[in-house]
PDB file of N, CA and C in Angstrom:
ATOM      1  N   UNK A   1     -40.259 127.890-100.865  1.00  0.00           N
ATOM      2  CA  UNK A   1     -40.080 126.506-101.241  1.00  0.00           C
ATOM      3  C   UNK A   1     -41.250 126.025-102.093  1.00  0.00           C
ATOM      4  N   UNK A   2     -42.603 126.410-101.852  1.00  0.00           N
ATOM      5  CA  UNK A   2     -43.258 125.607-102.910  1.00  0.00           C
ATOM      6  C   UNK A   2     -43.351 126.462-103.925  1.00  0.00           C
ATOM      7  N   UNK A   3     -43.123 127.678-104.050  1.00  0.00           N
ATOM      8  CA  UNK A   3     -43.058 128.179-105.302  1.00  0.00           C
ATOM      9  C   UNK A   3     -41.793 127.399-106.236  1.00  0.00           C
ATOM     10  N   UNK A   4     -41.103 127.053-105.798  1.00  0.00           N
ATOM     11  CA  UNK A   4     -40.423 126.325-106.143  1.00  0.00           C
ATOM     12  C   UNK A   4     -40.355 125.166-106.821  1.00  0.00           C
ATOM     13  N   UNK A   5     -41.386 124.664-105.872  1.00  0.00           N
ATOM     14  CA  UNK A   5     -42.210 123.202-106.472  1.00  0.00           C
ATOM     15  C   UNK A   5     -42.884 123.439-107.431  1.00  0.00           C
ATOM     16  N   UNK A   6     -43.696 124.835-107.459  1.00  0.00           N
ATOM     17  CA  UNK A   6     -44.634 124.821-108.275  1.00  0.00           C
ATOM     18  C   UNK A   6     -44.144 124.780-109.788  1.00  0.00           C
ATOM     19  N   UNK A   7     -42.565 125.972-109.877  1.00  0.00           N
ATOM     20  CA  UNK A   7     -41.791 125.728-111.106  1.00  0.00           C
ATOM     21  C   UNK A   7     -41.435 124.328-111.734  1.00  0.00           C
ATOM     22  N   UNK A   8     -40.860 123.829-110.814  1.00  0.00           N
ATOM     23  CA  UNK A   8     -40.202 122.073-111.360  1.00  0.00           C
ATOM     24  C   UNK A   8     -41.636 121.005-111.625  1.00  0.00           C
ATOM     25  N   UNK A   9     -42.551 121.636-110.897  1.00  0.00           N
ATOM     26  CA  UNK A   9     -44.118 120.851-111.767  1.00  0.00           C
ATOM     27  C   UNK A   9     -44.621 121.427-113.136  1.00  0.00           C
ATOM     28  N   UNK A  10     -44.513 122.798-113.190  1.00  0.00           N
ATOM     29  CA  UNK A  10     -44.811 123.376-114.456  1.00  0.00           C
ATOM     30  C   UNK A  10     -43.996 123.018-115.141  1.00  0.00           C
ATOM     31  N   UNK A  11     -42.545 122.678-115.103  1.00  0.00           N
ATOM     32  CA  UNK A  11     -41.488 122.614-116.335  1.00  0.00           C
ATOM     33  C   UNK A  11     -41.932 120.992-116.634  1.00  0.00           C
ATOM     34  N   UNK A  12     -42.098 120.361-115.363  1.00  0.00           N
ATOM     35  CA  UNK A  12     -42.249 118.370-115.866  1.00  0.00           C
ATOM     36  C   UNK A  12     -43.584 118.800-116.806  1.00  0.00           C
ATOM     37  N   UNK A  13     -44.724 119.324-116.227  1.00  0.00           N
ATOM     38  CA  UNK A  13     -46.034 119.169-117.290  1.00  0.00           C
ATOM     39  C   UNK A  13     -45.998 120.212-118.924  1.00  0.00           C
ATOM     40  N   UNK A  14     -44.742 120.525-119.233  1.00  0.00           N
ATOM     41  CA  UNK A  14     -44.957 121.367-119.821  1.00  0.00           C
ATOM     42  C   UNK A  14     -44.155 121.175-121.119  1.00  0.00           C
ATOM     43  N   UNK A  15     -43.037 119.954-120.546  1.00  0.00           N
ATOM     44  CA  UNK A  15     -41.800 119.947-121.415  1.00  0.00           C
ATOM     45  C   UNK A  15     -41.690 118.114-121.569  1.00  0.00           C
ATOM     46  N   UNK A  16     -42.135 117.542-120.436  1.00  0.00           N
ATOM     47  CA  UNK A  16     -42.136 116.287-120.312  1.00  0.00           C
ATOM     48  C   UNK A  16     -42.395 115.293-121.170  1.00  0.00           C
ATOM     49  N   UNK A  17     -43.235 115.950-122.685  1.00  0.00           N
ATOM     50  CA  UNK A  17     -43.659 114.897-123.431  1.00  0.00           C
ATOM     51  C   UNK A  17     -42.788 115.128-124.600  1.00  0.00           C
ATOM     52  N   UNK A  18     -42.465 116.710-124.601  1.00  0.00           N
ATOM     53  CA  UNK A  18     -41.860 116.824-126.068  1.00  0.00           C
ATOM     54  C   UNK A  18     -40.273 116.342-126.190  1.00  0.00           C
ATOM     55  N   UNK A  19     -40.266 114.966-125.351  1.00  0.00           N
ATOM     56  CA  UNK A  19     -38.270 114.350-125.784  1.00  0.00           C
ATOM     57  C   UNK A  19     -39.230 113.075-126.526  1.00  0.00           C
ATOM     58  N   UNK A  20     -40.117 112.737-126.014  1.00  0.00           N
ATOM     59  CA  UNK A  20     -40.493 111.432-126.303  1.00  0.00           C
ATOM     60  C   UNK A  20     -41.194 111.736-128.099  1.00  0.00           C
ATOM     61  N   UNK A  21     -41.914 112.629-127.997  1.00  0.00           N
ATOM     62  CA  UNK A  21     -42.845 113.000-129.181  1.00  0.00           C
ATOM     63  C   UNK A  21     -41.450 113.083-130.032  1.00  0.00           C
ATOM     64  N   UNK A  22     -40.559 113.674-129.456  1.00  0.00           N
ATOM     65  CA  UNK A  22     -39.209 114.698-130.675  1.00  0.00           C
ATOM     66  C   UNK A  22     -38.722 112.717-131.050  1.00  0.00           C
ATOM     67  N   UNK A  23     -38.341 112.032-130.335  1.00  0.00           N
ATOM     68  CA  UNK A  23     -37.770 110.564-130.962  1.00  0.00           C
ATOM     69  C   UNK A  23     -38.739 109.872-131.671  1.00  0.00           C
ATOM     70  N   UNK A  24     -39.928 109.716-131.310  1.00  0.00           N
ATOM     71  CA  UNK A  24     -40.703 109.182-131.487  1.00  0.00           C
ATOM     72  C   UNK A  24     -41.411 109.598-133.283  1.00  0.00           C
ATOM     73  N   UNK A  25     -41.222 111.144-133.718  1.00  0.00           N
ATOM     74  CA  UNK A  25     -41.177 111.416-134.659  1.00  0.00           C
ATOM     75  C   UNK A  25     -39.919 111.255-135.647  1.00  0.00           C
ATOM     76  N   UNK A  26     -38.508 111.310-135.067  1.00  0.00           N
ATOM     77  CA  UNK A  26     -37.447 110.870-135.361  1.00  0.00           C
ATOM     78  C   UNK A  26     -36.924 109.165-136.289  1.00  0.00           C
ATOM     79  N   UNK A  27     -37.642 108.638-135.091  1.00  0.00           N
ATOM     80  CA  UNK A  27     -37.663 107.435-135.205  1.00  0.00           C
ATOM     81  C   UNK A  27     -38.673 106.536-136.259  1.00  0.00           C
ATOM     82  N   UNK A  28     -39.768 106.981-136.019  1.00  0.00           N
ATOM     83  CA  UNK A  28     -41.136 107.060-136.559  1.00  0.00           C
ATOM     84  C   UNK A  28     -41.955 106.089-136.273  1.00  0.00           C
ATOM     85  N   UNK A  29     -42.004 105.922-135.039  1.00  0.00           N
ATOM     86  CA  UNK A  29     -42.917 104.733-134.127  1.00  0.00           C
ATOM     87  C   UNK A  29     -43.868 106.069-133.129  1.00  0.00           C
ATOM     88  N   UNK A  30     -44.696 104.907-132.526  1.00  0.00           N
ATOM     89  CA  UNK A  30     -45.642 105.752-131.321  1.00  0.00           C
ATOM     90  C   UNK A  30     -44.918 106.076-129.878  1.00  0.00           C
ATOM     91  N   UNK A  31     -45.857 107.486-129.982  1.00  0.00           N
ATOM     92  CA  UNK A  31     -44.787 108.389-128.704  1.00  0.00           C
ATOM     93  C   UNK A  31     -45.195 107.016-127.443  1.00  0.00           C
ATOM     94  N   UNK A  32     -45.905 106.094-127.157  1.00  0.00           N
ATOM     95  CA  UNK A  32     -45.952 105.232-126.317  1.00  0.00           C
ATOM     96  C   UNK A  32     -45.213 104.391-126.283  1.00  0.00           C
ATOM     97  N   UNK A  33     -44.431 103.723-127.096  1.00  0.00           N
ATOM     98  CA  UNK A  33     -43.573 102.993-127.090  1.00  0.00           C
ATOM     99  C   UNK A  33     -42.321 103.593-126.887  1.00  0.00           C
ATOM    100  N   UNK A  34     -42.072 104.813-127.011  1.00  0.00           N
ATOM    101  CA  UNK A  34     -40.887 105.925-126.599  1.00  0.00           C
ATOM    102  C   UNK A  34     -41.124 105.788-125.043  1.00  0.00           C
ATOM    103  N   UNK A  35     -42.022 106.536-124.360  1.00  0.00           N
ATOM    104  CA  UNK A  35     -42.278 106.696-123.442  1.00  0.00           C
ATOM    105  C   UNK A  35     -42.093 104.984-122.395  1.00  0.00           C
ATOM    106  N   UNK A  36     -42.723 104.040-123.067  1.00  0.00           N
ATOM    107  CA  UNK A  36     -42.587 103.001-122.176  1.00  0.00           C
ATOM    108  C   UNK A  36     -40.970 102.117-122.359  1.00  0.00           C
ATOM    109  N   UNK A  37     -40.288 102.688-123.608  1.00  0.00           N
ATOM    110  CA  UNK A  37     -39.064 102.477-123.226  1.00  0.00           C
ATOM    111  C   UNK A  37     -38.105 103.215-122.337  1.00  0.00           C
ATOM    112  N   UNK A  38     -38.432 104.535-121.852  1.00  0.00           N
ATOM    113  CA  UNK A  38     -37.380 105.434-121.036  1.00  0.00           C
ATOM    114  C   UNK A  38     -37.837 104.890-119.754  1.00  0.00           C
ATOM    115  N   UNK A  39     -39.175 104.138-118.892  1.00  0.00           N
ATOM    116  CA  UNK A  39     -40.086 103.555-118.398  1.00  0.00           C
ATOM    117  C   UNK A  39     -38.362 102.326-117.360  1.00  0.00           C
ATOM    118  N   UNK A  40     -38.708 101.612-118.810  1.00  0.00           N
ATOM    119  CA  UNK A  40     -37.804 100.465-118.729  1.00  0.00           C
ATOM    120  C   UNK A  40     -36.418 100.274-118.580  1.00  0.00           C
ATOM    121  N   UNK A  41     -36.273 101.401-119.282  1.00  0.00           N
ATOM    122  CA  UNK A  41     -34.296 101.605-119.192  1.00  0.00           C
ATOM    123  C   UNK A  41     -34.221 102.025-117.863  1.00  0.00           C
ATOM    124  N   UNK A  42     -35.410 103.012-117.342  1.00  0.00           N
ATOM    125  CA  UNK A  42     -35.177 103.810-115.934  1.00  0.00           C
ATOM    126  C   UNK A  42     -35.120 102.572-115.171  1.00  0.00           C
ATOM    127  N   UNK A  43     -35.914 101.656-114.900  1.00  0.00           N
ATOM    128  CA  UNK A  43     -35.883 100.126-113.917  1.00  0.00           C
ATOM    129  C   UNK A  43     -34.180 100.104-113.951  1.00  0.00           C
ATOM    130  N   UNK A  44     -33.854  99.254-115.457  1.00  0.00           N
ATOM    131  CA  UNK A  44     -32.789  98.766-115.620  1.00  0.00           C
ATOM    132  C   UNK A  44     -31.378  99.247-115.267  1.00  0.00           C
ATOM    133  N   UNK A  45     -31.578 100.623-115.611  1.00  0.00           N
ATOM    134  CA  UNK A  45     -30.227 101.232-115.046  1.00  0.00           C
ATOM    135  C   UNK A  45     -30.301 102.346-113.974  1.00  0.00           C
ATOM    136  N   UNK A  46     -31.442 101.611-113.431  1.00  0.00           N
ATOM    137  CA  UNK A  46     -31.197 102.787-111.918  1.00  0.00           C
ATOM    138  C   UNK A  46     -31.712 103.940-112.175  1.00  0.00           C
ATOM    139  N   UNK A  47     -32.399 104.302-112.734  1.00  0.00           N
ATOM    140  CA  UNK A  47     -32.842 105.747-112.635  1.00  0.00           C
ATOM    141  C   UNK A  47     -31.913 107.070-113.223  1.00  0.00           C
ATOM    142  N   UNK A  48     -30.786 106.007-114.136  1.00  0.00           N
ATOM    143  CA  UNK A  48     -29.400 107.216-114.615  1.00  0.00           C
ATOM    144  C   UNK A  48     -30.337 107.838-115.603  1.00  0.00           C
ATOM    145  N   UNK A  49     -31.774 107.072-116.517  1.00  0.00           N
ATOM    146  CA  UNK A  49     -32.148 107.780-118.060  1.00  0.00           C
ATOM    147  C   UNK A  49     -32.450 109.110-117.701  1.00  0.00           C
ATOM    148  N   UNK A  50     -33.159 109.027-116.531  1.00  0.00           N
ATOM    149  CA  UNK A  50     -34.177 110.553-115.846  1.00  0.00           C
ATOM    150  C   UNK A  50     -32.844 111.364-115.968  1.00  0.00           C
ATOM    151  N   UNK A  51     -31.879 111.529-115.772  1.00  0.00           N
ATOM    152  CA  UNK A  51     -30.497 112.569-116.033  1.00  0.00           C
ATOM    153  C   UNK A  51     -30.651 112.623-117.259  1.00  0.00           C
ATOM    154  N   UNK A  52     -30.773 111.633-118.326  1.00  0.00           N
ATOM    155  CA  UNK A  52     -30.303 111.788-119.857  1.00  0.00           C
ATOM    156  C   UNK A  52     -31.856 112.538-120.576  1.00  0.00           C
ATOM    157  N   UNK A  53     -32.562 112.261-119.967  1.00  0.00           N
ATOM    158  CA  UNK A  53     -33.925 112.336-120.061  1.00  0.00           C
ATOM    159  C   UNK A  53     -34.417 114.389-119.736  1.00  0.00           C
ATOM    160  N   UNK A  54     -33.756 114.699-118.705  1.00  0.00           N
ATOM    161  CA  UNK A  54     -33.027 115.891-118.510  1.00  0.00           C
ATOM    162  C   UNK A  54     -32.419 117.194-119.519  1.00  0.00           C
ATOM    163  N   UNK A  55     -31.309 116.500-119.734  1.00  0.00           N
ATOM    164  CA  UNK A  55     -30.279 116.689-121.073  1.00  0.00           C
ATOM    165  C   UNK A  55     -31.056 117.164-121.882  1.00  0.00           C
ATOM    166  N   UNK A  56     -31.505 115.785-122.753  1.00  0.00           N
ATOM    167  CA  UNK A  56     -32.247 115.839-123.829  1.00  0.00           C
ATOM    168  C   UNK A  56     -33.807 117.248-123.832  1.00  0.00           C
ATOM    169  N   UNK A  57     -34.100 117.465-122.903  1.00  0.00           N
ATOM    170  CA  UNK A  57     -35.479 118.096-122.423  1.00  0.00           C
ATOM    171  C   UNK A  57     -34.876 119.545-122.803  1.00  0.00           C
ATOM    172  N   UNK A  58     -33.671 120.097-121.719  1.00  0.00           N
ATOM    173  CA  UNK A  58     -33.209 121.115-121.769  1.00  0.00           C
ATOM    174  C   UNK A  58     -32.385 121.543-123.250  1.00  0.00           C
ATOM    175  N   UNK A  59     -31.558 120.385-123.999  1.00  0.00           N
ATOM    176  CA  UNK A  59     -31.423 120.773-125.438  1.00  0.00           C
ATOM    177  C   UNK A  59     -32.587 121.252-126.199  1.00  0.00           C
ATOM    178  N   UNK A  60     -33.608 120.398-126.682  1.00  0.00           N
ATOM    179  CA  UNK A  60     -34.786 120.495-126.961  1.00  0.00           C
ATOM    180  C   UNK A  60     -35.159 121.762-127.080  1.00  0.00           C
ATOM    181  N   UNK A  61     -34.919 122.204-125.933  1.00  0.00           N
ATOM    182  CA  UNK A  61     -35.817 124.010-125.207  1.00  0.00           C
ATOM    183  C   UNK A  61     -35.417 125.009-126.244  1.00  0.00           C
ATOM    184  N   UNK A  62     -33.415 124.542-126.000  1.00  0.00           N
ATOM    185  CA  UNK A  62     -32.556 125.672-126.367  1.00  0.00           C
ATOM    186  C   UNK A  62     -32.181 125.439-127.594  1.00  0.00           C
ATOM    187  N   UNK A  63     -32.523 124.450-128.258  1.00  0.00           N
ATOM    188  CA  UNK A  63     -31.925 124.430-130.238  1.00  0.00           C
ATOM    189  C   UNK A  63     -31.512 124.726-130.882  1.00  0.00           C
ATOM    190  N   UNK A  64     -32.140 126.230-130.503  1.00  0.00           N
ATOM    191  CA  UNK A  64     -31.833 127.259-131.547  1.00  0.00           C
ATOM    192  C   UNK A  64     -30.443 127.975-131.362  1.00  0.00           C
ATOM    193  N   UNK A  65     -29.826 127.736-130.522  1.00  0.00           N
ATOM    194  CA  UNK A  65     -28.388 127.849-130.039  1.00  0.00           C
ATOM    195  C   UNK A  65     -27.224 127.010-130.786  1.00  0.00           C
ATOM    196  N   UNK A  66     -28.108 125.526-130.596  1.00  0.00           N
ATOM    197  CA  UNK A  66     -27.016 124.480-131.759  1.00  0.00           C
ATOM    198  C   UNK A  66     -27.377 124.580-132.927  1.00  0.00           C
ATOM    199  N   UNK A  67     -28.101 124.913-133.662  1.00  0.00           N
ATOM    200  CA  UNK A  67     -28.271 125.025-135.239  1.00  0.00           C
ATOM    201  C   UNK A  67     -27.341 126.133-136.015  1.00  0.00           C
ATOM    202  N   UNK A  68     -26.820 125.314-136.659  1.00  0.00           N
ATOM    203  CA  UNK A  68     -25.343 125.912-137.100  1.00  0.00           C
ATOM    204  C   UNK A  68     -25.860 126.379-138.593  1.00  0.00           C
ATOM    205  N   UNK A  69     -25.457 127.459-138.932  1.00  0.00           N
ATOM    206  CA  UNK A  69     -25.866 127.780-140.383  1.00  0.00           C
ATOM    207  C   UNK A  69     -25.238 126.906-141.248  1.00  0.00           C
ATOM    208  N   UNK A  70     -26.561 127.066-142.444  1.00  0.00           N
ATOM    209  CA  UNK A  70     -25.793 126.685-143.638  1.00  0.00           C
ATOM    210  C   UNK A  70     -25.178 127.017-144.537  1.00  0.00           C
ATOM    211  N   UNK A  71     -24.704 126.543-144.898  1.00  0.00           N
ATOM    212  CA  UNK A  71     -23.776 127.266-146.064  1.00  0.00           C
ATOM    213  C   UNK A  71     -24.521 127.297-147.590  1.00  0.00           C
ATOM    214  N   UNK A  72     -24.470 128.058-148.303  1.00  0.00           N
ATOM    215  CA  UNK A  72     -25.375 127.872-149.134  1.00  0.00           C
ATOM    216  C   UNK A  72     -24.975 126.913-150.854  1.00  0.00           C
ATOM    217  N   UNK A  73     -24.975 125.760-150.944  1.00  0.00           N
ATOM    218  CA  UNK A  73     -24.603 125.172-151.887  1.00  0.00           C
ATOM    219  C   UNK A  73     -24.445 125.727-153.300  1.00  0.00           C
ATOM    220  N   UNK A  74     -23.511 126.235-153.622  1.00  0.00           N
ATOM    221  CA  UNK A  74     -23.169 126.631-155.382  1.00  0.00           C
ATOM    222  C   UNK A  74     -23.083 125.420-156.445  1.00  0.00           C
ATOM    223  N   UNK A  75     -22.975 125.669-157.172  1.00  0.00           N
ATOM    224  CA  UNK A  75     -23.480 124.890-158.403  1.00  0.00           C
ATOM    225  C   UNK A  75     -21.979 125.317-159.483  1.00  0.00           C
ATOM    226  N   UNK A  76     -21.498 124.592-160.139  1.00  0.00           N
ATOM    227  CA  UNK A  76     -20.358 124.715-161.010  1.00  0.00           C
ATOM    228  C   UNK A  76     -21.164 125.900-161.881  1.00  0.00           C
ATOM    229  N   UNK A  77     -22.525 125.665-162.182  1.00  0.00           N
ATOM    230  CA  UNK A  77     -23.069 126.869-163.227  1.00  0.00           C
ATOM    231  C   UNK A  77     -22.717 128.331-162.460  1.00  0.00           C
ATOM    232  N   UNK A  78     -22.833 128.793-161.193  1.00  0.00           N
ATOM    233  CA  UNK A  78     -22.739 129.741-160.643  1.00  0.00           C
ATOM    234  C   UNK A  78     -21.478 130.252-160.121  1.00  0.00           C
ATOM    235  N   UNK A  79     -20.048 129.726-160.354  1.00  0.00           N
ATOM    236  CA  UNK A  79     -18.863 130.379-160.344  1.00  0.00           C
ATOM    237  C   UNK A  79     -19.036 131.638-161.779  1.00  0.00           C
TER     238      UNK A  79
END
């Protein structure tokens, strides 16, 4: 069991900042104002963001799974 713990503490300290940093660069405001809005939504709606908050963490990880190739744009000169 606490090895256990010890995993789900390493994954929060390890992964925990990069949803906020990833919007926060997205967006293009400070990762603090990211952070103190997931803060606030968590009050407001009960604690559902920490699930979305989740989501988002574990996409993040795996990316490279959803990145869909591109296709490579031709040019009327290149038929």
């Amino acid at each position: 069991m606490r090895r256990f713990l010890q995993k789900i503490i390493f994954f929060f300290e390890m992964q925990s900042y990069g949803v906020c940093g990833w919007w926060a660069r997205k967006l293009g405001i400070s990762t603090y104002k990211v952070k103190l809005g997931f803060i606030y939504f968590s009050f407001v709606a009960l604690g559902s963001p920490i699930l979305l908050y989740l989501i988002m963490a574990w996409i993040l990880e795996h990316k490279h799974y959803f990145k869909l190739q591109q296709k490579r744009k031709t040019s009327i000169w290149e038929i």
